[in-house]
C-alpha atoms as a PDB file:
ATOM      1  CA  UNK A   1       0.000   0.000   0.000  1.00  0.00           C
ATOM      2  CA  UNK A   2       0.570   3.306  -0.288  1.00  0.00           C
ATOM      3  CA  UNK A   3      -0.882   6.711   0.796  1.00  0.00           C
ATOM      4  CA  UNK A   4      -2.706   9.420  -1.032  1.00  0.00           C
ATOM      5  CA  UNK A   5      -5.147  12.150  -0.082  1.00  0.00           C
ATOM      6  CA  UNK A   6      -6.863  15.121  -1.067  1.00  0.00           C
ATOM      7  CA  UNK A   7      -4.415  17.245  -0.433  1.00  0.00           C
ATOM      8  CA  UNK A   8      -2.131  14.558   1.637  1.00  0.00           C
ATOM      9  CA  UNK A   9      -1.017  14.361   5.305  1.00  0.00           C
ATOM     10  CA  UNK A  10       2.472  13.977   5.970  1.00  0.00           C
ATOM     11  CA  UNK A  11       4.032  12.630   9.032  1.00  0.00           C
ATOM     12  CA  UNK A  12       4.913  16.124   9.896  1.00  0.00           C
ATOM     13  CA  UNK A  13       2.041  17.855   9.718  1.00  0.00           C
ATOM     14  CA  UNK A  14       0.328  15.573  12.258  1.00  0.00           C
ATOM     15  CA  UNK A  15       3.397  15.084  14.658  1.00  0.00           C
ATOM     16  CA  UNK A  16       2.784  19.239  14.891  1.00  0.00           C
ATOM     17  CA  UNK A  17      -0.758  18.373  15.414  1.00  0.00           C
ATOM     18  CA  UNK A  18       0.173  16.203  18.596  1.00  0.00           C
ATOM     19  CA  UNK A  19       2.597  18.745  19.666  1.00  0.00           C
ATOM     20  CA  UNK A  20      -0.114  21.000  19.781  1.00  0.00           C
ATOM     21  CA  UNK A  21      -1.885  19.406  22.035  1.00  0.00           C
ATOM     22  CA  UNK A  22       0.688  18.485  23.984  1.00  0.00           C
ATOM     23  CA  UNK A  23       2.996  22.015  24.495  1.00  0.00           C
ATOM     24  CA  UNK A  24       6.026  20.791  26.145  1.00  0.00           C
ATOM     25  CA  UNK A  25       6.860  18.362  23.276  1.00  0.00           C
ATOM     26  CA  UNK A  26       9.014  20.418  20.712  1.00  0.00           C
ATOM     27  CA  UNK A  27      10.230  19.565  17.727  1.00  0.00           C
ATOM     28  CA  UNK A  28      13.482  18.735  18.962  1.00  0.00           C
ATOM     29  CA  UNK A  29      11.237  15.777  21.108  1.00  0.00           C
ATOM     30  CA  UNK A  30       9.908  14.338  17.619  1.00  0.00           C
ATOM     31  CA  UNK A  31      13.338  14.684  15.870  1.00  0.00           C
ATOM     32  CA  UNK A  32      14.477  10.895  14.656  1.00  0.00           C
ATOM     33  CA  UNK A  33      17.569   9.670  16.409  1.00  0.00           C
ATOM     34  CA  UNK A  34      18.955   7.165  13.921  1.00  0.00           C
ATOM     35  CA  UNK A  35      19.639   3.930  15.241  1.00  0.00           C
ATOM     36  CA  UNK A  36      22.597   1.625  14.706  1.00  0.00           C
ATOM     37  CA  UNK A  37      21.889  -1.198  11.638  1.00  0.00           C
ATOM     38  CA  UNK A  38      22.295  -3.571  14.656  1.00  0.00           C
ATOM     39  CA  UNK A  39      19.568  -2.402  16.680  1.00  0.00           C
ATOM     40  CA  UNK A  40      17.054  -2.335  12.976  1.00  0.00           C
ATOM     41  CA  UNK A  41      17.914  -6.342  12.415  1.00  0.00           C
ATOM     42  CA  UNK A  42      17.338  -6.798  15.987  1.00  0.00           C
ATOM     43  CA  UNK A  43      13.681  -5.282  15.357  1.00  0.00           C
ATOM     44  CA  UNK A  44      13.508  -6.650  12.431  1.00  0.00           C
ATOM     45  CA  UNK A  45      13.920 -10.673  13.404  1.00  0.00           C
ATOM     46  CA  UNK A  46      10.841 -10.800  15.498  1.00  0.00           C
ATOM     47  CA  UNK A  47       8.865  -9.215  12.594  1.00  0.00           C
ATOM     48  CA  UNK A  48       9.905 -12.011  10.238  1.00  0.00           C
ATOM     49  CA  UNK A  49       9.369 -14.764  12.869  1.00  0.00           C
ATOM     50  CA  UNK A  50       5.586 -12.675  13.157  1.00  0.00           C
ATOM     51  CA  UNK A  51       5.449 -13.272   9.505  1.00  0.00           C
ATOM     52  CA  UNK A  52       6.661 -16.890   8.837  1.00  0.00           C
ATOM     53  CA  UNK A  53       4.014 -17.356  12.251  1.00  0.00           C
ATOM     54  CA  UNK A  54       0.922 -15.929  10.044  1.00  0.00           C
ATOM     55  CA  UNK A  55       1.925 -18.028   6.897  1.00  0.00           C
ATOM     56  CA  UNK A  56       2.315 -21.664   9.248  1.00  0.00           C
ATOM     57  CA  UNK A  57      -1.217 -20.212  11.068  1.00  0.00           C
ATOM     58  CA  UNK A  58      -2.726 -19.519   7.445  1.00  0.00           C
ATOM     59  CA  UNK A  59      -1.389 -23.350   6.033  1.00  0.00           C
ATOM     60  CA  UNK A  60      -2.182 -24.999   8.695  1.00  0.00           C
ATOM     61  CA  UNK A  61      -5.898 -23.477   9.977  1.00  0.00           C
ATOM     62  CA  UNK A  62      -7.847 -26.667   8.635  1.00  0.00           C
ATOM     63  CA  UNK A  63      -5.769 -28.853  11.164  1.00  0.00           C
ATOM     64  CA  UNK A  64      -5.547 -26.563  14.328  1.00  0.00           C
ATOM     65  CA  UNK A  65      -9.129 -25.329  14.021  1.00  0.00           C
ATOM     66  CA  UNK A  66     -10.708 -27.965  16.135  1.00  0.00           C
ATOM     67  CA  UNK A  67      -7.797 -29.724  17.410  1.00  0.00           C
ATOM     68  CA  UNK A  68      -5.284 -26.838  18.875  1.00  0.00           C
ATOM     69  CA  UNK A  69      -7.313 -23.826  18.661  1.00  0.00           C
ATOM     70  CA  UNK A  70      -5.166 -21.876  20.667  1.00  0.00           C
ATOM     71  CA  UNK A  71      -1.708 -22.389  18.427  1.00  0.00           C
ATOM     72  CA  UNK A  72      -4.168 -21.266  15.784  1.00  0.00           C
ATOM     73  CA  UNK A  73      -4.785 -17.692  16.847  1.00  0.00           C
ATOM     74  CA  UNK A  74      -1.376 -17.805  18.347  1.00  0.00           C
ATOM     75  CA  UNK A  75      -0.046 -18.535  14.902  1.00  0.00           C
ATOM     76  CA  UNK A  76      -2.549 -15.781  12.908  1.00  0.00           C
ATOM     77  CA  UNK A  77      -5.027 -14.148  14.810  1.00  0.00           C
ATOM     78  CA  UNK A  78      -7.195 -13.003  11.911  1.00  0.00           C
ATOM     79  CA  UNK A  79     -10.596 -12.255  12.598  1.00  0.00           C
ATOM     80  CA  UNK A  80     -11.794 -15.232  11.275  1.00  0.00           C
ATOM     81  CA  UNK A  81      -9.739 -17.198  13.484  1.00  0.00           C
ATOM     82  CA  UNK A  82     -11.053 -16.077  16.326  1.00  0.00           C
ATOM     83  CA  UNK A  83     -14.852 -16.228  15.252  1.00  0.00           C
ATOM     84  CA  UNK A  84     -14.280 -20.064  14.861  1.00  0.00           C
ATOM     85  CA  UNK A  85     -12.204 -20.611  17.607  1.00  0.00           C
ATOM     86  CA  UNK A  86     -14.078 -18.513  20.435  1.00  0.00           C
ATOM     87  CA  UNK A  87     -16.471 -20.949  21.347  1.00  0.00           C
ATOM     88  CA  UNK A  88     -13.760 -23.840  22.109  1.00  0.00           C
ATOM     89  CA  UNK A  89     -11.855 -21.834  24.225  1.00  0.00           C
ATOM     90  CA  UNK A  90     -12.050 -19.893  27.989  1.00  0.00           C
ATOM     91  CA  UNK A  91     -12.171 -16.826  28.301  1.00  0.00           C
ATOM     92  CA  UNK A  92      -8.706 -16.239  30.206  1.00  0.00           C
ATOM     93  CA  UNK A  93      -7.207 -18.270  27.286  1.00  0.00           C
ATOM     94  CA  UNK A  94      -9.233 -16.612  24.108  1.00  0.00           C
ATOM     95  CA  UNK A  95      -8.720 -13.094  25.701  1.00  0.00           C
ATOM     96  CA  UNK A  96      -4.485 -13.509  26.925  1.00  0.00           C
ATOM     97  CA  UNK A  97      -3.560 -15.044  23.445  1.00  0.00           C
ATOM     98  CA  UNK A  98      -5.728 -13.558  21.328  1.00  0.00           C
ATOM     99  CA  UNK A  99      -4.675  -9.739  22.998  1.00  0.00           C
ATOM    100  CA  UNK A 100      -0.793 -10.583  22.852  1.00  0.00           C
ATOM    101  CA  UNK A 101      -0.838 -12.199  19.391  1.00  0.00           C
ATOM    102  CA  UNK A 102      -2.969  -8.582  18.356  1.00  0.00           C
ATOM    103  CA  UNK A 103      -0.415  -6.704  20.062  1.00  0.00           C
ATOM    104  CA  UNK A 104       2.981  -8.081  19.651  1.00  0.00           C
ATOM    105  CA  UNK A 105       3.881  -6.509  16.267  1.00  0.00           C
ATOM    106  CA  UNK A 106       2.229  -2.985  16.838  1.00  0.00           C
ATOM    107  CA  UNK A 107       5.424  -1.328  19.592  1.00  0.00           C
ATOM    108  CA  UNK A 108       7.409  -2.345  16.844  1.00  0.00           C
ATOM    109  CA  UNK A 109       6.222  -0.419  14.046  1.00  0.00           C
ATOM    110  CA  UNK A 110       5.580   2.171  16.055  1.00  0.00           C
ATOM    111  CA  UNK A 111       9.344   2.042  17.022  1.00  0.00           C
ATOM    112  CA  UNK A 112      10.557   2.044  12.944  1.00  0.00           C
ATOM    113  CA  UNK A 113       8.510   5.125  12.669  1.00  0.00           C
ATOM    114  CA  UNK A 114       9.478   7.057  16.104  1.00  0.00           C
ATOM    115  CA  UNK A 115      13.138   6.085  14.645  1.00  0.00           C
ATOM    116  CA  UNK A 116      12.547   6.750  11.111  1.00  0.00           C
ATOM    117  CA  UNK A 117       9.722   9.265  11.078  1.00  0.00           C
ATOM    118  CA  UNK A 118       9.082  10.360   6.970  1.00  0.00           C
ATOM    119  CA  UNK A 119      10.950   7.528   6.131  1.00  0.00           C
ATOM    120  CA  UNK A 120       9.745   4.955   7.230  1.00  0.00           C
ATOM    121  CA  UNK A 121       6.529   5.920   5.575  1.00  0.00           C
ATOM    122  CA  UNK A 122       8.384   6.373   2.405  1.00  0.00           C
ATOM    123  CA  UNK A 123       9.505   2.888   3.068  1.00  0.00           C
ATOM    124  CA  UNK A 124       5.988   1.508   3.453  1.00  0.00           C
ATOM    125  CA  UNK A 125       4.505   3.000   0.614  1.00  0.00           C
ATOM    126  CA  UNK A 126       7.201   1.375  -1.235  1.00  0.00           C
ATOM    127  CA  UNK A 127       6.858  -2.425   0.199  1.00  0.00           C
ATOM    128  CA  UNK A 128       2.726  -2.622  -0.423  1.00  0.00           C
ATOM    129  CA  UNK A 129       3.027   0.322  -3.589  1.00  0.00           C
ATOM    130  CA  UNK A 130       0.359  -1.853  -4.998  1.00  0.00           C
ATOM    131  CA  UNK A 131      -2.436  -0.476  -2.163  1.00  0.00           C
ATOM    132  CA  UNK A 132      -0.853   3.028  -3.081  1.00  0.00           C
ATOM    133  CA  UNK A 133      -4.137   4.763  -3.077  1.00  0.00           C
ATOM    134  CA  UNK A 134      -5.847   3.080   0.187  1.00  0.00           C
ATOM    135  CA  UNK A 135      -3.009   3.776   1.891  1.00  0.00           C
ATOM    136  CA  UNK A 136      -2.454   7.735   1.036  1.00  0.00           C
ATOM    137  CA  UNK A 137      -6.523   7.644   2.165  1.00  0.00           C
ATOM    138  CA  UNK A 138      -5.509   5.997   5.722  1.00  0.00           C
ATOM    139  CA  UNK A 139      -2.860   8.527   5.907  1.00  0.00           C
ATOM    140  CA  UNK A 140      -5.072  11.398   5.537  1.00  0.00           C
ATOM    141  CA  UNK A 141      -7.378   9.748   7.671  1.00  0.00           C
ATOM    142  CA  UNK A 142      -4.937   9.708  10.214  1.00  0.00           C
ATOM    143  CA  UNK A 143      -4.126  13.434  10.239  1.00  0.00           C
ATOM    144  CA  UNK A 144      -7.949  13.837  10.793  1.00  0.00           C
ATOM    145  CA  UNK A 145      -8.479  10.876  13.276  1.00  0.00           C
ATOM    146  CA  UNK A 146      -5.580   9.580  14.816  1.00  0.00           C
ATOM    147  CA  UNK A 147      -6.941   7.789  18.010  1.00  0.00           C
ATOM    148  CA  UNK A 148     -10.235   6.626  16.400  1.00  0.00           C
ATOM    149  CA  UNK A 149      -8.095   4.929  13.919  1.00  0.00           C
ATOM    150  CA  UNK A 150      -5.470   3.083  16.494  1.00  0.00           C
ATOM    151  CA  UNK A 151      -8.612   2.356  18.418  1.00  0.00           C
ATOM    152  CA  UNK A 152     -10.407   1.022  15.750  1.00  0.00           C
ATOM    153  CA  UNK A 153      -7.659  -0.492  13.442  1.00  0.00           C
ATOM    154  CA  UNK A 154      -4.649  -0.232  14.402  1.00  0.00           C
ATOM    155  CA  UNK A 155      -2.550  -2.119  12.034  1.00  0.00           C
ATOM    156  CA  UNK A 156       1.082  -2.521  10.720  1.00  0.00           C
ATOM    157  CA  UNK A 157       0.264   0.709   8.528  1.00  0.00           C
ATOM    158  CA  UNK A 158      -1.949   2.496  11.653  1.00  0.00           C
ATOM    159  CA  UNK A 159       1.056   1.870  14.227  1.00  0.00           C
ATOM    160  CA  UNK A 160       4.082   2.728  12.254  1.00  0.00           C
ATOM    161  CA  UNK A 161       1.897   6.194  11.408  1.00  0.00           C
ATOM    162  CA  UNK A 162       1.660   7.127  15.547  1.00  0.00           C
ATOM    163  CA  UNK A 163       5.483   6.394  15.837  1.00  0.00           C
ATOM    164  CA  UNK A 164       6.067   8.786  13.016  1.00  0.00           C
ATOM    165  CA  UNK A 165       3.944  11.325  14.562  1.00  0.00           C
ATOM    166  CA  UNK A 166       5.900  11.330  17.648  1.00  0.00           C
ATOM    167  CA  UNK A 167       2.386  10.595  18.991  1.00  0.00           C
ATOM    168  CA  UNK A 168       2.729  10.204  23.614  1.00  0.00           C
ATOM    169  CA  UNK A 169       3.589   6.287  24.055  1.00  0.00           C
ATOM    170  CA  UNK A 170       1.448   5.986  26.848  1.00  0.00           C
ATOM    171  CA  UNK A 171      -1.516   7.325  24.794  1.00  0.00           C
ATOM    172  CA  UNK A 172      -1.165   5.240  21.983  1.00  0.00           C
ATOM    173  CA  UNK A 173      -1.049   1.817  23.954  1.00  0.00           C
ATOM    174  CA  UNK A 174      -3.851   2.847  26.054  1.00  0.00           C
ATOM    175  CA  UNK A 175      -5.902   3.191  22.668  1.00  0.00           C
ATOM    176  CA  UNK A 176      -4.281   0.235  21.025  1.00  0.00           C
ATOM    177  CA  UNK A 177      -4.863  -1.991  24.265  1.00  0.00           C
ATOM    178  CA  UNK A 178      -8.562  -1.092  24.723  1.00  0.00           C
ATOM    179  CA  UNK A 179      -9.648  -1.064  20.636  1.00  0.00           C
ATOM    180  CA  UNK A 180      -7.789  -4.511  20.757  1.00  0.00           C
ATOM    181  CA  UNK A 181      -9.565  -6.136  23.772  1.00  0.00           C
ATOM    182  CA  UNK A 182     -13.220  -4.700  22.057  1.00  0.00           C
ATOM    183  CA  UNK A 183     -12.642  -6.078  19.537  1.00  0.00           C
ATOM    184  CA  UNK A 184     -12.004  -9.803  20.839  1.00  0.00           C
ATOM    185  CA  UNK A 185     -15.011  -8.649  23.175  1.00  0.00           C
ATOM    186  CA  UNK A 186     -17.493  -8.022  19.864  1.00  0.00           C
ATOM    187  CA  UNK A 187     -15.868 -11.126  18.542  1.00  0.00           C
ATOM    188  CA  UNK A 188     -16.826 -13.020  20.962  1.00  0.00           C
ATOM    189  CA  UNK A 189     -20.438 -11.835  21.063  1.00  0.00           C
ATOM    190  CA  UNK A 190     -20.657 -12.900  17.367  1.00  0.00           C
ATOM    191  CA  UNK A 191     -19.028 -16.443  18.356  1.00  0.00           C
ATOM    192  CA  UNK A 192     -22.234 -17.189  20.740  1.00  0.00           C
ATOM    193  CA  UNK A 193     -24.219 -15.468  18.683  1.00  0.00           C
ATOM    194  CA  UNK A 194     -23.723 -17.431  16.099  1.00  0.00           C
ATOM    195  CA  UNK A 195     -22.774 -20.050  17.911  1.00  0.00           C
ATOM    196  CA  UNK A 196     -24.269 -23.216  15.810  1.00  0.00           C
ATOM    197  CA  UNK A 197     -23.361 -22.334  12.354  1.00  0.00           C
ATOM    198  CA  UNK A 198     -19.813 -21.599  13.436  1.00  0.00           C
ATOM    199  CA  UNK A 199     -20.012 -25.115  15.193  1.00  0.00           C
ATOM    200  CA  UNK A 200     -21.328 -26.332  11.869  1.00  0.00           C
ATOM    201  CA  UNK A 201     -18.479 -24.863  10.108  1.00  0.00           C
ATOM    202  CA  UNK A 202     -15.820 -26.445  12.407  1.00  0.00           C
ATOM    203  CA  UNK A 203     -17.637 -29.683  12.246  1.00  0.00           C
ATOM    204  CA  UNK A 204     -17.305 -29.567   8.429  1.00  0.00           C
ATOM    205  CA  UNK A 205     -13.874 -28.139   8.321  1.00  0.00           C
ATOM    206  CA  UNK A 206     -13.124 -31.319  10.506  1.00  0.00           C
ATOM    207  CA  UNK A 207     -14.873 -33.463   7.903  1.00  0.00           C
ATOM    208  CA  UNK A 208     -12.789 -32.318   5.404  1.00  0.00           C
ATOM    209  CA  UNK A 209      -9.720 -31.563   6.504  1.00  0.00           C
ATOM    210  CA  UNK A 210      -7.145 -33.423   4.238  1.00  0.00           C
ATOM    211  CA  UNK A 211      -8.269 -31.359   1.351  1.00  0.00           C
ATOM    212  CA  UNK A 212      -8.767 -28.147   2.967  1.00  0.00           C
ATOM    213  CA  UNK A 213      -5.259 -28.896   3.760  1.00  0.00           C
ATOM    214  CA  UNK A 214      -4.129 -29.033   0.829  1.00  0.00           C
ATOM    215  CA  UNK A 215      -6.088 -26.212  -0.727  1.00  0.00           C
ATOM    216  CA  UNK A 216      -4.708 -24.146   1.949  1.00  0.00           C
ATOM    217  CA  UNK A 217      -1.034 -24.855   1.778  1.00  0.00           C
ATOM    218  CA  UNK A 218      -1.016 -24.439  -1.831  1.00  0.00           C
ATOM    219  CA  UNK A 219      -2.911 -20.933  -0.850  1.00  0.00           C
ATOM    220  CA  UNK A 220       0.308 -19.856   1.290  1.00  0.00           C
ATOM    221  CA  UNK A 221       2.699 -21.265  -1.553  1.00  0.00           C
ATOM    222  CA  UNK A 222       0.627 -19.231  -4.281  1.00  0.00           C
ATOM    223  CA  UNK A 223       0.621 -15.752  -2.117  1.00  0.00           C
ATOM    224  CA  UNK A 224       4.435 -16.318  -1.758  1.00  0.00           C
ATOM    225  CA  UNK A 225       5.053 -17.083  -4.887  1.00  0.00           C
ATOM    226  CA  UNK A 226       3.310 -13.664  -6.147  1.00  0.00           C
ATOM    227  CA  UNK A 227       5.461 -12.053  -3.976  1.00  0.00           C
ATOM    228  CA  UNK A 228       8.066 -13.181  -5.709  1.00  0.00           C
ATOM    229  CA  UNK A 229       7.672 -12.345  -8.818  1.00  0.00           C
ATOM    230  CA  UNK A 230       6.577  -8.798  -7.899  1.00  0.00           C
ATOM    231  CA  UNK A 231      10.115  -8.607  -6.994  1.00  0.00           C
ATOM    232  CA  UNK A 232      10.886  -9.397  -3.259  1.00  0.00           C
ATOM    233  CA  UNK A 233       8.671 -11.239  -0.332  1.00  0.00           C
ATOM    234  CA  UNK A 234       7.729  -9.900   2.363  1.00  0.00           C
ATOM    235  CA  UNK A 235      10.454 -11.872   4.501  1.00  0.00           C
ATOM    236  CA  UNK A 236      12.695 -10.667   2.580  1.00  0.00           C
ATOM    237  CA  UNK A 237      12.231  -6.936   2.595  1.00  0.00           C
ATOM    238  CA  UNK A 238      12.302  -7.383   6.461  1.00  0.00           C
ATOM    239  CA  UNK A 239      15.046  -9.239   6.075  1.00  0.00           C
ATOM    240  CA  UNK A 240      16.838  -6.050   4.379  1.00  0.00           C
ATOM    241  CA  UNK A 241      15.189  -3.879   6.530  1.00  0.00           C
ATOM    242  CA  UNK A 242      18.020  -1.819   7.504  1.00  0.00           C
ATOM    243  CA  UNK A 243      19.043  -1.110   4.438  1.00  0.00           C
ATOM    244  CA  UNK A 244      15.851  -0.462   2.889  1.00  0.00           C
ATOM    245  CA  UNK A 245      15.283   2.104   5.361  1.00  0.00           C
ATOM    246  CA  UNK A 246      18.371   3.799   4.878  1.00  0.00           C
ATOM    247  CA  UNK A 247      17.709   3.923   1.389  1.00  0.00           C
ATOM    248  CA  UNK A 248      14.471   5.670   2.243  1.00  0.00           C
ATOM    249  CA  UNK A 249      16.279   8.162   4.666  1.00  0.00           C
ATOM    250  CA  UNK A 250      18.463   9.307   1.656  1.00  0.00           C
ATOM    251  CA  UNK A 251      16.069   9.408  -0.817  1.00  0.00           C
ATOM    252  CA  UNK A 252      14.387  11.781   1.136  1.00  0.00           C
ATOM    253  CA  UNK A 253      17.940  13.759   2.251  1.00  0.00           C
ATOM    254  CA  UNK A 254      18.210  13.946  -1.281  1.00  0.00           C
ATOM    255  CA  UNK A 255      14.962  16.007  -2.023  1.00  0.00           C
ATOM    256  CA  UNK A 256      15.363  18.301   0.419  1.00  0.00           C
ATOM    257  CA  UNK A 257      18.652  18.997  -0.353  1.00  0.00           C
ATOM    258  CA  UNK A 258      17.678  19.467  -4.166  1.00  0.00           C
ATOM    259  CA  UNK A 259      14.456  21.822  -2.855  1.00  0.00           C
ATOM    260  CA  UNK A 260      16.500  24.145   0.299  1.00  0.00           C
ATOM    261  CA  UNK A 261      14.538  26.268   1.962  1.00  0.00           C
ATOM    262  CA  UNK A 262      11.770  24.011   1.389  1.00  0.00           C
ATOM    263  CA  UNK A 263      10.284  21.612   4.592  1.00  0.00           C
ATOM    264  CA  UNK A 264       7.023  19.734   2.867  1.00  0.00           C
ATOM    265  CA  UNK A 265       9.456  16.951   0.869  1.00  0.00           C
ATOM    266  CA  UNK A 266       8.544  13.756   1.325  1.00  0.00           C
ATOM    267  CA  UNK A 267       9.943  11.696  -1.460  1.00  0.00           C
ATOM    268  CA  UNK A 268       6.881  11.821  -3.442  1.00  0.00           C
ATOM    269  CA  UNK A 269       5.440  14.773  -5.284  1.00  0.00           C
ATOM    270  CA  UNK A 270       5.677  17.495  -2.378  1.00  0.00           C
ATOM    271  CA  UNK A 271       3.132  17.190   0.200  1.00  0.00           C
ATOM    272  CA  UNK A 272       3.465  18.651   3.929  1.00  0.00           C
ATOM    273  CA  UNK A 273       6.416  17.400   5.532  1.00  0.00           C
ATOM    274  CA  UNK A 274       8.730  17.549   8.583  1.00  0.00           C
ATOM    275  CA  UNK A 275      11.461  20.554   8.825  1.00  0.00           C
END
């Protein structure tokens, strides 16, 4: 993905929006301390292993379903997961895994783009390019919305936005945390709900498992191999992370060094942007 808008909202002009409301941030307080390549592959390991966890959780769903349905949302905690899982599990164990799995990845995107700030949005727009126009509408959503949005759907894209924006660390998991935890609340008011046809479905999932095995392994393949051929997986842009983002970070030097005077570059055709 990547973001557009009408006219577009950089990281910049919503980090001043935070430090608006919040006066004794200044923009020395947003400014990106670089970190070392060593601490980026650090951050970047878990997010693969997050990754290769959602592909074994995707492949493998027909099998855990009924019979582990805790390593299932564990694995991939996808909405759909959950809605056929919920009813097989307690509460303590639906709500603790199903909150951490939800969780885990969001502090560190938010940490690329606290680190990275423009950058590392120029570096997501260029690893999903092919959502480019969703993505420039979240962004400009974002400027507009920010905690509605981190309550409401705070994703990969969502988190690595508040980081960028400098936005108060303590705010932004107190959003996260409670959007997260009503959502697994909602559902699990659909799961008993609807609780016989999702029975139904398990039962027949467990029916047919062999092939829905195979139909969903060759699924995973498929997806990976697409990735592929677009030109690089998604394990394997994390796995260059560093340097990925450092090609972002002078890409965007670059710009502003070819437009001085000028503090709305962003690598892309000139929207607002930090000074």
């Amino acid at each position: 993905m990547a973001w557009y808008g009408h006219p577009p909202v950089a990281p910049a002009a919503y980090s001043r929006a935070f430090m608006a409301e919040a006066p004794r941030r200044s923009p020395a307080a947003v400014a990106r301390r670089r970190p070392s390549r060593r601490q980026v592959a650090a951050l970047a390991v878990p997010l693969v292993a997050l990754v290769v966890m959602n592909y074994v959780g995707d492949a493998l769903a027909p099998t855990l379903v009924d019979t582990h349905p805790a390593w299932l949302i564990a694995l991939n905690a996808r909405n759909r997961n959950l809605a056929l899982v919920t009813n097989y599990l307690d509460p303590w164990t639906y709500y603790g895994i199903g909150t951490a799995r939800l969780l885990v990845s969001d502090p560190l995107f938010f940490l690329l783009g606290y680190w990275y700030g423009d950058a590392a949005v120029k570096w997501m727009e260029r690893r999903t390019n092919t959502w480019g126009q969703m993505l420039r509408q979240i962004e400009q959503w974002f400027g507009r919305a920010a905690y509605p949005l981190i309550f409401v759907a705070p994703n990969n894209y969502i988190c690595l936005f508040a980081g960028a924006a400098g936005m108060p660390l303590r705010a932004f998991f107190a959003v996260n945390l409670a959007g997260t935890i009503t959502r697994l609340w909602l559902i699990r008011l659909v799961g008993e709900t609807f609780e016989s046809p999702l029975d139904n479905l398990v039962g027949w999932i467990g029916d047919n498992r062999m092939p829905l095995l195979v139909v969903s392994v060759a699924l995973v393949v498929v997806s990976i191999a697409f990735e592929a051929r677009r030109g690089e997986t998604e394990v394997e842009s994390l796995a260059h992370l560093d340097d990925e983002l450092e090609d972002a970070a002078e890409e965007l030097e670059r710009r502003r060094a070819a437009a001085p005077g000028r503090d709305d570059v962003d690598g892309d055709d000139g929207p607002p942007e930090e000074s």
